[in-house]
N, C-alpha and C. Protein backbone atom coordinates (compact mmCIF):
# COMPACT_ATOMS: atom_id res chain seq x y z
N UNK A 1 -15.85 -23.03 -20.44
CA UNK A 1 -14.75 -23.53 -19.64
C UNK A 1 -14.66 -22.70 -18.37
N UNK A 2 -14.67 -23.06 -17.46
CA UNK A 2 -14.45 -22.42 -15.64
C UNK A 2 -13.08 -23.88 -15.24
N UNK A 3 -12.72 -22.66 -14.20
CA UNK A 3 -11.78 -23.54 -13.09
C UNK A 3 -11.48 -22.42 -12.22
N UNK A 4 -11.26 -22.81 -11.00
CA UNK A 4 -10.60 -21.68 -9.98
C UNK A 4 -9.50 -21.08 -10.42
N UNK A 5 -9.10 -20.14 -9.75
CA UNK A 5 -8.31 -18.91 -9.95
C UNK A 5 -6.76 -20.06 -9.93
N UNK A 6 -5.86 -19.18 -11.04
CA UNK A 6 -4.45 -19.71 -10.81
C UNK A 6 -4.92 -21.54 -11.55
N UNK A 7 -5.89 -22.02 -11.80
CA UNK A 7 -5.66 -23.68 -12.08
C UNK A 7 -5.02 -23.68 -13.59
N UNK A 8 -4.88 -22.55 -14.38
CA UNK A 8 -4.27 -22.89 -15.65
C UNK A 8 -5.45 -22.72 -17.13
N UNK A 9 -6.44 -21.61 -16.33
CA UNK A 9 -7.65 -21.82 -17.50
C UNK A 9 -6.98 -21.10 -19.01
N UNK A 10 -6.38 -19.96 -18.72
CA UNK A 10 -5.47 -19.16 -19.89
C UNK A 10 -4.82 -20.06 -20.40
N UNK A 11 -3.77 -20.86 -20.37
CA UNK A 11 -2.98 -21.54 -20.86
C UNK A 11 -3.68 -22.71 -21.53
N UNK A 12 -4.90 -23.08 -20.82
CA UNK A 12 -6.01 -24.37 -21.65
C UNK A 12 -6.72 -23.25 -23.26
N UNK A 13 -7.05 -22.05 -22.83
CA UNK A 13 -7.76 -21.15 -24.13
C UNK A 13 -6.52 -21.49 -24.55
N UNK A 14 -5.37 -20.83 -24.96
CA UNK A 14 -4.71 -20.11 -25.52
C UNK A 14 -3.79 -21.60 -26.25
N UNK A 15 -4.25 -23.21 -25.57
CA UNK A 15 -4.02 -23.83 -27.05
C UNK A 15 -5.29 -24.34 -27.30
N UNK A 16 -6.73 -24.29 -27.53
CA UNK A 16 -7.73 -24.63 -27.94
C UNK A 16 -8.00 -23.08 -29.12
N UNK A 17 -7.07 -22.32 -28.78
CA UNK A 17 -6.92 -21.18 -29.91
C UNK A 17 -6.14 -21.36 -30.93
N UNK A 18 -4.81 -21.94 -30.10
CA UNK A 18 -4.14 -22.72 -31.12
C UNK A 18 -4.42 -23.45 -32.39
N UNK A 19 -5.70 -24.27 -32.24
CA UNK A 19 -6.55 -25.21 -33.15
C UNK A 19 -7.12 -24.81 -34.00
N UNK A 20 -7.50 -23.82 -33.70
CA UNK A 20 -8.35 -22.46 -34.65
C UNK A 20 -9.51 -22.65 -34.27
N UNK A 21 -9.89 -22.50 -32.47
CA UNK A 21 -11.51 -22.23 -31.98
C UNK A 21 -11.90 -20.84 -30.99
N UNK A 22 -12.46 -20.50 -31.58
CA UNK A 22 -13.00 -19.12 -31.11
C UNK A 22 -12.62 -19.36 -29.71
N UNK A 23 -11.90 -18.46 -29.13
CA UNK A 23 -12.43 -18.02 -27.86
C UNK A 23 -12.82 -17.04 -27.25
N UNK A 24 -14.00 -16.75 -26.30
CA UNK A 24 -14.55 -15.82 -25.86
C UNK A 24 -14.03 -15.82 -24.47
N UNK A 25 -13.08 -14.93 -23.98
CA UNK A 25 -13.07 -14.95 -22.35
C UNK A 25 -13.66 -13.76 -21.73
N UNK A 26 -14.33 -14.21 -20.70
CA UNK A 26 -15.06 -13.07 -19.84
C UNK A 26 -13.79 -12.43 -18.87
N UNK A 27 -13.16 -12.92 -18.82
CA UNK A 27 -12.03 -12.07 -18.20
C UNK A 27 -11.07 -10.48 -18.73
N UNK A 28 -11.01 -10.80 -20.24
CA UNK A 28 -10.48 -10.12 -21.22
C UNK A 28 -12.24 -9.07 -21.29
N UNK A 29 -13.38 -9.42 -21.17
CA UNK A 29 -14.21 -8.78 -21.78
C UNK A 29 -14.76 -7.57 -20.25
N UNK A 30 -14.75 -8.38 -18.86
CA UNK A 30 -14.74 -7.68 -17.59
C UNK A 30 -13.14 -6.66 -17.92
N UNK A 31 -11.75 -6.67 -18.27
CA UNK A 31 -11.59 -5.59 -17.98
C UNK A 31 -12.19 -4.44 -19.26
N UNK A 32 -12.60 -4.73 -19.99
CA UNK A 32 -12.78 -3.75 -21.35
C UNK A 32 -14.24 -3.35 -20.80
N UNK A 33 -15.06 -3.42 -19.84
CA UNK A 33 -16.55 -2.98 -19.03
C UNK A 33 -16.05 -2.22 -18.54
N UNK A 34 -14.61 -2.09 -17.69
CA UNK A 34 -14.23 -1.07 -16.56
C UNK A 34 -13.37 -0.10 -16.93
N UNK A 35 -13.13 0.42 -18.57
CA UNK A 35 -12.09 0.98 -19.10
C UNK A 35 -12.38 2.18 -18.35
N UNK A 36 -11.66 3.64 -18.51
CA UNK A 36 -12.22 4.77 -18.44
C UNK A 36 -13.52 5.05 -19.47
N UNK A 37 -13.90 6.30 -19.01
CA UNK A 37 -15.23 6.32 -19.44
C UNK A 37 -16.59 5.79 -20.07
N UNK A 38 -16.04 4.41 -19.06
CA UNK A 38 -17.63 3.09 -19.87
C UNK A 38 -18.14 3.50 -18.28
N UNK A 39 -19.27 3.35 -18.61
CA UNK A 39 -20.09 3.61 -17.58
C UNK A 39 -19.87 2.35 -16.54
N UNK A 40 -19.31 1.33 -16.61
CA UNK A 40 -19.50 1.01 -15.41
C UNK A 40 -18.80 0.75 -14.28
N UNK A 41 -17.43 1.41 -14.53
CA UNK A 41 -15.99 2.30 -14.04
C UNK A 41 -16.79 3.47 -13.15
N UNK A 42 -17.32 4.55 -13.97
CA UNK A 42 -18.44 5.08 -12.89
C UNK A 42 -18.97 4.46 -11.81
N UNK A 43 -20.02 3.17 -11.61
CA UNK A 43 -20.55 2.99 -11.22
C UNK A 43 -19.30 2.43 -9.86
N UNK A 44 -18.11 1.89 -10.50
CA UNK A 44 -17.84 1.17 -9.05
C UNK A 44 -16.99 2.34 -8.70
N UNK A 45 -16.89 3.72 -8.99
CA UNK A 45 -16.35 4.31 -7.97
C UNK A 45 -17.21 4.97 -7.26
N UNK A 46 -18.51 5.07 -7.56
CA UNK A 46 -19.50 5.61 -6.82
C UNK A 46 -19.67 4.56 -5.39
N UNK A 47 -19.71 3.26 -6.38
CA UNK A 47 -20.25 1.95 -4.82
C UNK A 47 -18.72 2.40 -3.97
N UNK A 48 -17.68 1.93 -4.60
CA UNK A 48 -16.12 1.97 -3.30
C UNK A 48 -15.56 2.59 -3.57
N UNK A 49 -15.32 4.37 -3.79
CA UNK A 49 -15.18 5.41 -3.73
C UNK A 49 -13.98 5.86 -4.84
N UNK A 50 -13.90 6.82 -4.28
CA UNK A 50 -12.93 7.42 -5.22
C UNK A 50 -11.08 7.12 -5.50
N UNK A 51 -10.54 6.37 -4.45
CA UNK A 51 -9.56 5.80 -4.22
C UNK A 51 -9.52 4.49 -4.91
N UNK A 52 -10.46 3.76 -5.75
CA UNK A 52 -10.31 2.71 -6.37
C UNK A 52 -10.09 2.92 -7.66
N UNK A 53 -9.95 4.16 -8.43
CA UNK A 53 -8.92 4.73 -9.51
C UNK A 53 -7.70 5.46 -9.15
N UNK A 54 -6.67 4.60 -9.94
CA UNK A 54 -5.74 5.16 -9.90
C UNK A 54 -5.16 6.46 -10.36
N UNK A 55 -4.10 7.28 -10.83
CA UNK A 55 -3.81 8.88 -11.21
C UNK A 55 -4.19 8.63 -12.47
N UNK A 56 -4.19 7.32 -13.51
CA UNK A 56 -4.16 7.37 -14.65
C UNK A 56 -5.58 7.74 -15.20
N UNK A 57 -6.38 7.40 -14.11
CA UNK A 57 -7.97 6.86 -14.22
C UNK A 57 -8.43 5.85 -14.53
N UNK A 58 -7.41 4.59 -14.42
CA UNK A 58 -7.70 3.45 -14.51
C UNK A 58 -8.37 2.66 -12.88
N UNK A 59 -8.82 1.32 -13.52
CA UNK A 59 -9.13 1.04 -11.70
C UNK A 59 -8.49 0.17 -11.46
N UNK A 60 -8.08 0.64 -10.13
CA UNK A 60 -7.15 -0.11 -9.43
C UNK A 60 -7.23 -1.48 -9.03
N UNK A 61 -6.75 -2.37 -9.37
CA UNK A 61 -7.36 -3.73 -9.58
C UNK A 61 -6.94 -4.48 -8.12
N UNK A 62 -5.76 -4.24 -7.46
CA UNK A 62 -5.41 -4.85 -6.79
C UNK A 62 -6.03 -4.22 -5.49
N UNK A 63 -6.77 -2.73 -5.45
CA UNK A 63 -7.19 -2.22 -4.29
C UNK A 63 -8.56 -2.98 -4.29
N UNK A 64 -9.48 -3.22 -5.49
CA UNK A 64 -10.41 -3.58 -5.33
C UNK A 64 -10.67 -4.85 -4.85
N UNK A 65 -9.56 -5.87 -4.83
CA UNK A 65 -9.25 -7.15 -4.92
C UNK A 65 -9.57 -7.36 -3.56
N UNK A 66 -8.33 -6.47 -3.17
CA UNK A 66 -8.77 -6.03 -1.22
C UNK A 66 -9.73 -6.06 -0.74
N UNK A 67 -10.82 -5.05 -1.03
CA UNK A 67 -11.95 -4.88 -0.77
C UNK A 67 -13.05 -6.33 -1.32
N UNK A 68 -12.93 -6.45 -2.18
CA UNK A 68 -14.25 -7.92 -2.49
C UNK A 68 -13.66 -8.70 -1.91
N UNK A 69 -12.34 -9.41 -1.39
CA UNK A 69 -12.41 -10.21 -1.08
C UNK A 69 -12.17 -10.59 0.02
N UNK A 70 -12.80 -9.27 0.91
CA UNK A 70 -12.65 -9.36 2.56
C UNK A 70 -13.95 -8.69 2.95
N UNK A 71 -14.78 -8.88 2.19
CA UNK A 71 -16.16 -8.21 2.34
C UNK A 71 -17.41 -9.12 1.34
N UNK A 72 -18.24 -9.91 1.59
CA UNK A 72 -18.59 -10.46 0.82
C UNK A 72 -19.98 -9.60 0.42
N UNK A 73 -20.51 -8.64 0.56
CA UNK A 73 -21.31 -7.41 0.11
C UNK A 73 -20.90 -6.92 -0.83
N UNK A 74 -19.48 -6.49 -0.31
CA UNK A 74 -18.99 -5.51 -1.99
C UNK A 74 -19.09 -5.98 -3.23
N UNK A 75 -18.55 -7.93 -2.51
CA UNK A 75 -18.12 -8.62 -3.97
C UNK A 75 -19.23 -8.72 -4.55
N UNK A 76 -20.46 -8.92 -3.75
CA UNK A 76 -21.56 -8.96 -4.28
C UNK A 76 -22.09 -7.81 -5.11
N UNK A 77 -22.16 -6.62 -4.75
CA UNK A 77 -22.24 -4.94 -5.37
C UNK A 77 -21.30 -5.40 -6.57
N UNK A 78 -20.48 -5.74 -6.83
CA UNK A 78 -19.46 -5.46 -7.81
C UNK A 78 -19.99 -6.52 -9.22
N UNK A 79 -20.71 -7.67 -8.68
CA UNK A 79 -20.92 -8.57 -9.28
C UNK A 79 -22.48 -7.92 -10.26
N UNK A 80 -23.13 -7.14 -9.22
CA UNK A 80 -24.44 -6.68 -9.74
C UNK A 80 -23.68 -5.69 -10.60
N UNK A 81 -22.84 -4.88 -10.33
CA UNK A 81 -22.43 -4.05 -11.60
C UNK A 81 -22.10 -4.72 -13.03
N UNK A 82 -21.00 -5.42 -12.73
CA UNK A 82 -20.40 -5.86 -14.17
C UNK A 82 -20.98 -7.64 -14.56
N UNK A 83 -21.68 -8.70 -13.92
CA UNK A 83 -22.04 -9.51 -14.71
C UNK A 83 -23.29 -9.21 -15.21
N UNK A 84 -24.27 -8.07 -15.89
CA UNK A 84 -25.01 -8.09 -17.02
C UNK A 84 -24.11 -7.54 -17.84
N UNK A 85 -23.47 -6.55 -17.75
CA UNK A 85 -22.87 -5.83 -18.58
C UNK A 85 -22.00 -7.49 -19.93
N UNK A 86 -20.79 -8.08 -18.58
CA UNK A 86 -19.73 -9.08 -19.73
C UNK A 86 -21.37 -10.18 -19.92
N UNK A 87 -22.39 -10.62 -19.59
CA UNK A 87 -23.11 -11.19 -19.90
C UNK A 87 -23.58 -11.12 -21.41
N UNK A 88 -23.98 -9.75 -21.87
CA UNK A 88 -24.57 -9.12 -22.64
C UNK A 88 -23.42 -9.13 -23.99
N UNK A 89 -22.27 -8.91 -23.47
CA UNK A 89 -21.32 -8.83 -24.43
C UNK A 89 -20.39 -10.41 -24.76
N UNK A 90 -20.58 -11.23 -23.59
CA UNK A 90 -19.92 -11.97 -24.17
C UNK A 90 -21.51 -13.14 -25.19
N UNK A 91 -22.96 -12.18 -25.04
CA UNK A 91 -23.83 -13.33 -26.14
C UNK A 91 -23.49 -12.70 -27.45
N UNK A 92 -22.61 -11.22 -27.21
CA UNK A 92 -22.72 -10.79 -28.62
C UNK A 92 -21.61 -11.03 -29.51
N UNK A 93 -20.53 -11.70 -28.69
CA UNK A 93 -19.26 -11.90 -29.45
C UNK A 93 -19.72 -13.68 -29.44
N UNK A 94 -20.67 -14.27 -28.68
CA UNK A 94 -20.86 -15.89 -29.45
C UNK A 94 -21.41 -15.71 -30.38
N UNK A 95 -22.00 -14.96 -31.01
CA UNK A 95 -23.14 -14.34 -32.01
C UNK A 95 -22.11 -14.56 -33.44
N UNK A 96 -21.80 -13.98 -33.15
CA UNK A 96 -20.53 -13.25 -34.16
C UNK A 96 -19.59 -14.05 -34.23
N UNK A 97 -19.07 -15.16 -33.41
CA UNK A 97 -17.61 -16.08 -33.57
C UNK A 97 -18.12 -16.86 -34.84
N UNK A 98 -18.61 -17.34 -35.48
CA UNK A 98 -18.60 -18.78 -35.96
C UNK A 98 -17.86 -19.75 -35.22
N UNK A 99 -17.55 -20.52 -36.18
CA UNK A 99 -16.80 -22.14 -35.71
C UNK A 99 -17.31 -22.99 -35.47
N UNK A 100 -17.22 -24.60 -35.50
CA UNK A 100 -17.37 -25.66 -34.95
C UNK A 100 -18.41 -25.71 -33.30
N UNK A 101 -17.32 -25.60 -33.51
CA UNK A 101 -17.90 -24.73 -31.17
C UNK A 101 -16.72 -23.49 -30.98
N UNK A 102 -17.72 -22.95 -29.89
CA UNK A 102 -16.31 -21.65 -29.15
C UNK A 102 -16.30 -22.29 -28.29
N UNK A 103 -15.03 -21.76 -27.24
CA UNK A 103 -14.95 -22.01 -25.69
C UNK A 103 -15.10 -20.70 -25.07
N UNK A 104 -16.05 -20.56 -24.15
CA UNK A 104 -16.31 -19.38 -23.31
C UNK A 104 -15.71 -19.75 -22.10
N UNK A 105 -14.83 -18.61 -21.62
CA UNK A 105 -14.24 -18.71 -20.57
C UNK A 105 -14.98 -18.34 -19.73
N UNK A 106 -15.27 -18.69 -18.15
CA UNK A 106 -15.71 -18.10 -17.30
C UNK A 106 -15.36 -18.55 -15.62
N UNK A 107 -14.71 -17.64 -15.38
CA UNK A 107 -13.94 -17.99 -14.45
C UNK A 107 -14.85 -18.35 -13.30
N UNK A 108 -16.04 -17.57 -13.23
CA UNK A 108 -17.42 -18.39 -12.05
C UNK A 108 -18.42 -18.42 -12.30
N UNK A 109 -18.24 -19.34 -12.76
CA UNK A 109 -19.07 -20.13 -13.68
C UNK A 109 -20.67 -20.86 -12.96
N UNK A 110 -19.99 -21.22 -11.79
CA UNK A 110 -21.18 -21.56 -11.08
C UNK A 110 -21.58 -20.76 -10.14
N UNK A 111 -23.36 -21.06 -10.70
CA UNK A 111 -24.43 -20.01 -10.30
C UNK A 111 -24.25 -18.86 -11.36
N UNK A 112 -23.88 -18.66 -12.27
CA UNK A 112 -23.82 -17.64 -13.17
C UNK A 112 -24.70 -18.10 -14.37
N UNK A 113 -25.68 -16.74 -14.61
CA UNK A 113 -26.35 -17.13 -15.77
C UNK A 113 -25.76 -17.88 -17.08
N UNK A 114 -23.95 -17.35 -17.67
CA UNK A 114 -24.08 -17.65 -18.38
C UNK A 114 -23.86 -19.76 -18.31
N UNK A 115 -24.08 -20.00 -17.34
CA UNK A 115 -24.61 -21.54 -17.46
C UNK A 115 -25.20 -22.14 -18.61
N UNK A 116 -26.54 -21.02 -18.46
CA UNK A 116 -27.50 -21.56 -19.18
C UNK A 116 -27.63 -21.32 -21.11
N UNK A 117 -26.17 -20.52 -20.84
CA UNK A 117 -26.04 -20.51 -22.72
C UNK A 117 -25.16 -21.69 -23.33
N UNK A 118 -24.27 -22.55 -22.24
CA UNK A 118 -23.47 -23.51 -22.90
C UNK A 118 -24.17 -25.19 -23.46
N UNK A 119 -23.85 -25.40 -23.90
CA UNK A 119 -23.75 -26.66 -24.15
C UNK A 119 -22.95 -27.89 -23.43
N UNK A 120 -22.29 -27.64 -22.96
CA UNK A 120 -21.08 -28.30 -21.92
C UNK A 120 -20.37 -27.54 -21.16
N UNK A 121 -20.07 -28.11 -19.97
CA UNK A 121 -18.85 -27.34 -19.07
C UNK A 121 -17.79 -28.39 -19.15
N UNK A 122 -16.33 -27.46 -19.17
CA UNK A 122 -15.39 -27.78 -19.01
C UNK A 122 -14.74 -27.54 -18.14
N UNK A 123 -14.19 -28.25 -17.17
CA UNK A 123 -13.69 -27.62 -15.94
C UNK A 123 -11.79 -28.26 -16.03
N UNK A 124 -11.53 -26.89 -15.80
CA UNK A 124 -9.72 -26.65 -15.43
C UNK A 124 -9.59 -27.13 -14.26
N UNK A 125 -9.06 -28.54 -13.65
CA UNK A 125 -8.73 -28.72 -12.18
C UNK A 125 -7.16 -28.95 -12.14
N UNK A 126 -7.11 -28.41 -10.76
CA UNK A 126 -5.98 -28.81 -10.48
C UNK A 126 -6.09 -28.69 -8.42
N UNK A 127 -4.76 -29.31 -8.16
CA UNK A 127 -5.55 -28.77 -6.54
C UNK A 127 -5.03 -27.98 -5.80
N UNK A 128 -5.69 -27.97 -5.00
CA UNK A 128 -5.63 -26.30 -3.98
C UNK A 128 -3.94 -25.66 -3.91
N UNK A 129 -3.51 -26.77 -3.15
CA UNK A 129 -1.52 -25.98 -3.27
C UNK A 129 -1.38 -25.76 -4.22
N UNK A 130 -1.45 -26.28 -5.75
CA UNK A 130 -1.07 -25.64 -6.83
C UNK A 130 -1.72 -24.33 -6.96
N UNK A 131 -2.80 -24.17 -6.73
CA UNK A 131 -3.16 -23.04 -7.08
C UNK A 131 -2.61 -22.02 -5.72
N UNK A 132 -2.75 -22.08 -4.93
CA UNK A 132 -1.77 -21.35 -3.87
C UNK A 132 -0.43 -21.08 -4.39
N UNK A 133 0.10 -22.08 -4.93
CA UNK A 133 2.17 -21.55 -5.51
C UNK A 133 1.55 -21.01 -6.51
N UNK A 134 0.82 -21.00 -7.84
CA UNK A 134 1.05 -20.36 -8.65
C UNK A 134 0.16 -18.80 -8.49
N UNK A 135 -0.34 -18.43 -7.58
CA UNK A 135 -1.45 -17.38 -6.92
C UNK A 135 -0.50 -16.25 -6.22
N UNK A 136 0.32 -16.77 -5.51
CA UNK A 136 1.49 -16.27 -4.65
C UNK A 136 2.88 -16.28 -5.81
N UNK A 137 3.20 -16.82 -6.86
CA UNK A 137 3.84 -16.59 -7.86
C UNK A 137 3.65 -15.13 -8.80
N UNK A 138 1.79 -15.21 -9.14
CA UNK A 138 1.35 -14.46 -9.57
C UNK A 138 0.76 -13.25 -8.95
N UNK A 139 -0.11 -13.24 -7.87
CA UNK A 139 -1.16 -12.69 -8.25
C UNK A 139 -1.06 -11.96 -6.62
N UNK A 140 -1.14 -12.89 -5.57
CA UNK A 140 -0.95 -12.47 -4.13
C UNK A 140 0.06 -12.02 -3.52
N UNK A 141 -0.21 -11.06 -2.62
CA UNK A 141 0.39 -11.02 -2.07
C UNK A 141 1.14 -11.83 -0.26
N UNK A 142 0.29 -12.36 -0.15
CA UNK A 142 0.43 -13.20 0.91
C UNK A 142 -0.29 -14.77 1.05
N UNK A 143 0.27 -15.68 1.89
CA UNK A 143 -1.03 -16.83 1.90
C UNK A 143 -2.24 -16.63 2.22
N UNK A 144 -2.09 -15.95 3.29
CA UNK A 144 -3.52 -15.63 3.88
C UNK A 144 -4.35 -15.06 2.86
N UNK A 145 -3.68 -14.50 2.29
CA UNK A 145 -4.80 -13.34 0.56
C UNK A 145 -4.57 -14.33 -0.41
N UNK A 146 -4.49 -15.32 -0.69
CA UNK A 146 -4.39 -16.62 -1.17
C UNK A 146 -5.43 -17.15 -0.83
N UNK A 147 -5.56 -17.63 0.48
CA UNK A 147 -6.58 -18.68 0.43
C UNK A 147 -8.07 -17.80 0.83
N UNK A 148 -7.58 -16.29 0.95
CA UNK A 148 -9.12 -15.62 1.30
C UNK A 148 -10.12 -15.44 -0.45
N UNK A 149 -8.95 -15.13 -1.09
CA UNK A 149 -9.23 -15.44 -2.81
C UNK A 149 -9.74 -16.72 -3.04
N UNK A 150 -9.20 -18.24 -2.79
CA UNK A 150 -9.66 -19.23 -2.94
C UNK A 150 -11.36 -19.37 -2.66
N UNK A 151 -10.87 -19.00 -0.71
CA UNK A 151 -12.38 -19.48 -0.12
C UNK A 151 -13.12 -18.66 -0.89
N UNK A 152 -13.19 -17.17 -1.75
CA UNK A 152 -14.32 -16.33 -2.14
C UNK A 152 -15.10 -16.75 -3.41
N UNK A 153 -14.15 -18.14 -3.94
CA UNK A 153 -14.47 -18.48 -5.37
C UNK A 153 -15.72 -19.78 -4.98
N UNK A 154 -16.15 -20.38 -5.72
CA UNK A 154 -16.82 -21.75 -5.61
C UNK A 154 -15.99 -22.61 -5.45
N UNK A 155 -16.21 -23.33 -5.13
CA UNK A 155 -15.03 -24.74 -4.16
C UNK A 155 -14.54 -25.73 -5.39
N UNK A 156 -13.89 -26.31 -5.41
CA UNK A 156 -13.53 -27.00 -6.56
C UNK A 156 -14.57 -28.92 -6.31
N UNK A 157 -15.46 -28.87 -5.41
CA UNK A 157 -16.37 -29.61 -5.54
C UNK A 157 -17.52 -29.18 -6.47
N UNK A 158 -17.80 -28.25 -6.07
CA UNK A 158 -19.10 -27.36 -6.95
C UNK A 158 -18.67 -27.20 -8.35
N UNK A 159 -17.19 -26.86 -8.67
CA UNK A 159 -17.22 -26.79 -9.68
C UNK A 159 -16.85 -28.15 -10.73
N UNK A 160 -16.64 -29.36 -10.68
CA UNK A 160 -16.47 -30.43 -10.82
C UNK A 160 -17.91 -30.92 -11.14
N UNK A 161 -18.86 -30.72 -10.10
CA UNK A 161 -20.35 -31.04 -10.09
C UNK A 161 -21.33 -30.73 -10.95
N UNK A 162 -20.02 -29.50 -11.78
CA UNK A 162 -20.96 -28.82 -12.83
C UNK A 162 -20.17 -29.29 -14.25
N UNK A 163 -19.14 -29.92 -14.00
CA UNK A 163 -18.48 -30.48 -15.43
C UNK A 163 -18.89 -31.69 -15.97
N UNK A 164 -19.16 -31.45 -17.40
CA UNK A 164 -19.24 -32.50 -18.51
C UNK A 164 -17.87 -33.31 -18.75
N UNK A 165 -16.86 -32.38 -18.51
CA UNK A 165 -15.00 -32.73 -18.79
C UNK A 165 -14.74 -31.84 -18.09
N UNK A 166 -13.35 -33.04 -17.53
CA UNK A 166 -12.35 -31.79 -16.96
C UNK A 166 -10.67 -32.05 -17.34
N UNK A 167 -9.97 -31.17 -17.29
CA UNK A 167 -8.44 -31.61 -18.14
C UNK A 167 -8.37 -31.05 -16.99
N UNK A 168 -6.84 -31.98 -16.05
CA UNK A 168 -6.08 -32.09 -14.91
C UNK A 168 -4.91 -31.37 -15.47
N UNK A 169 -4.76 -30.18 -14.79
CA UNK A 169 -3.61 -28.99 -14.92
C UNK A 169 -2.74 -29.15 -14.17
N UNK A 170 -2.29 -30.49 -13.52
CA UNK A 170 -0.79 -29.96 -12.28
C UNK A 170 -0.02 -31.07 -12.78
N UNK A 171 0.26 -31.23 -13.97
CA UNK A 171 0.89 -31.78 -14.72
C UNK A 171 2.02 -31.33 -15.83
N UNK A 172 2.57 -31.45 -16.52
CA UNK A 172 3.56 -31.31 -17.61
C UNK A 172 2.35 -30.23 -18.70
N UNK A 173 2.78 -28.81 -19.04
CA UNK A 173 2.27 -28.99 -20.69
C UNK A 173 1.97 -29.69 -21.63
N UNK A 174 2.43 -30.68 -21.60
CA UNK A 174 2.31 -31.64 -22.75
C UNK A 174 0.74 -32.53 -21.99
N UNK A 175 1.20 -33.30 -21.49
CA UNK A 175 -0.12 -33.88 -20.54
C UNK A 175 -1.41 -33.09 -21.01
N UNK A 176 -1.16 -31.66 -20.22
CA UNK A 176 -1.87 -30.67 -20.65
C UNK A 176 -3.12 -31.04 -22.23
N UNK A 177 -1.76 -30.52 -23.07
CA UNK A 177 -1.70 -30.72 -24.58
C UNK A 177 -2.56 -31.58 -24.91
N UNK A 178 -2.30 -32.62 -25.05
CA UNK A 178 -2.66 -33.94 -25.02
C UNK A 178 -4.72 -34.00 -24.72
N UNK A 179 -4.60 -33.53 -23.54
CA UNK A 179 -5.86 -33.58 -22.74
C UNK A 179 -6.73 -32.30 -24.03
N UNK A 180 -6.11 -31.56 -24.25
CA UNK A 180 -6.89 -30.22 -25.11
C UNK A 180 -7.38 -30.86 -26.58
N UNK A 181 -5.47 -31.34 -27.00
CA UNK A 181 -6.25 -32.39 -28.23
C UNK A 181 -7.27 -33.31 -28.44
N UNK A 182 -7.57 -34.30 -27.16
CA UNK A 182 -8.66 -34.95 -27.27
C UNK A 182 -9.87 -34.66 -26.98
N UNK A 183 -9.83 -33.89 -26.50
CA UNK A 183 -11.18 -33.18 -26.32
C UNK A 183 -11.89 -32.13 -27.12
N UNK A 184 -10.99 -31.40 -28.07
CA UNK A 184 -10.82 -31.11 -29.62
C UNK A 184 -11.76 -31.71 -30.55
N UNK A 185 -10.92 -33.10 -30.33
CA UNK A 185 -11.88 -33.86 -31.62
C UNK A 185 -12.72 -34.15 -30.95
N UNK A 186 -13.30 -34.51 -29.91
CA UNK A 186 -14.47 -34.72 -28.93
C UNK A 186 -15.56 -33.74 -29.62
N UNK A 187 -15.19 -33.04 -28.99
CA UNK A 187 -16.24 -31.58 -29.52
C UNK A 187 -16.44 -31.14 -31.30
N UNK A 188 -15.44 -31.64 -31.92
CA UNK A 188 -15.90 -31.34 -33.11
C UNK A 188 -16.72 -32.26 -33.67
N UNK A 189 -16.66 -33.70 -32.74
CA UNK A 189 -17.39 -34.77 -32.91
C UNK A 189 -19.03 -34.70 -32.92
N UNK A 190 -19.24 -33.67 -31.63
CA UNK A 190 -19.99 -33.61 -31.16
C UNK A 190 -20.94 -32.48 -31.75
N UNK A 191 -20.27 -31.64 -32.66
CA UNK A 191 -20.66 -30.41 -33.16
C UNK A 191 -20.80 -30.78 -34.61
N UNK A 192 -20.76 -32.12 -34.96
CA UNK A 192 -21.09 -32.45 -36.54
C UNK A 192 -20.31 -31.94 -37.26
N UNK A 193 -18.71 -31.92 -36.96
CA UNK A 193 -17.69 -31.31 -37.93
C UNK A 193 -16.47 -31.94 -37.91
N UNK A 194 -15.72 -32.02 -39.06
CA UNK A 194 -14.50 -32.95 -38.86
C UNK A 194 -13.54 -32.04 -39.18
């Protein structure tokens, strides 16, 4: 499962978990790569220095945010650090889930190797202003760092281009709901399980 930032991909896992189906998110598994002393917390304070941990020795998420997403080098440096690392770990927790099917989260999804381990993409849409109010609700601090976050992601054409399904998020929960349930039995359909 991929969708741009802010479209509602957490809230799509967290009822396809509901159901009782594994989920693997690379989001949850990228911050547990950058804890203190995993090596690859090292590595990004070596690439963008020593000011991208905070007093605790954690890394500073929102300084780095700054930096990748007004520099498209860094984001790139940052990407060579940590996608083998959640790559590696999220084949070892599909390994290990059982179930019917899992849903692997992956927030960029396109052009990312792990493409080539799914069976289907699912894509979270919703459109751009929504994800702007709920970005600036959450996550931004300004529009302009809104839509510089947007433009840094894959476009919501590209990512559409790469979906098998997509459940429309700028709707009611329930709608939502609804869209998760059928696609539920879809997939268990599809996975030879009732």
């Amino acid at each position: 499962m991929t969708g741009g930032i802010a479209s509602g991909k957490s809230v799509v896992a967290d009822m396809f978990a509901k159901l009782d189906v594994p989920v693997i998110d690379t989001d949850v598994i990228a911050r547990v790569v950058v804890e203190p002393g995993q090596p690859a917390l090292d590595e990004i304070r070596a690439r963008f220095g020593e000011g991208i941990v905070d007093d605790t020795g954690e890394l500073d998420r929102r300084e780095l945010r700054k930096q990748i997403f007004a520099d498209r080098e860094a984001r790139n440096d940052l990407e060579a650090i940590l996608h083998p690392r959640i790559g590696a770990e999220t084949r070892r927790q599909a390994d290990q889930a059982g179930g019917a099917y899992q849903l692997i989260v992956v927030p960029l999804l396109v052009g990312s190797k792990l493409l080539e381990i799914v069976d289907r993409v699912l894509v979270v849409d919703c459109d751009e202003e929504t994800q702007i109010r709920r970005l600036l609700a959450r996550d931004a601090e300004t529009i302009e760092q809104a839509r510089r976050i947007l433009a840094a992601q894959s476009s919501r054409e590209q990512r559409l281009a790469i979906a098998d399904d997509v459940i429309t998020n700028d709707g009611s929960l329930g709608d939502t709901r609804d869209q998760v349930v059928r696609l539920h039995e879809s997939y268990k359909n599809l996975a030879g399980s009732d």
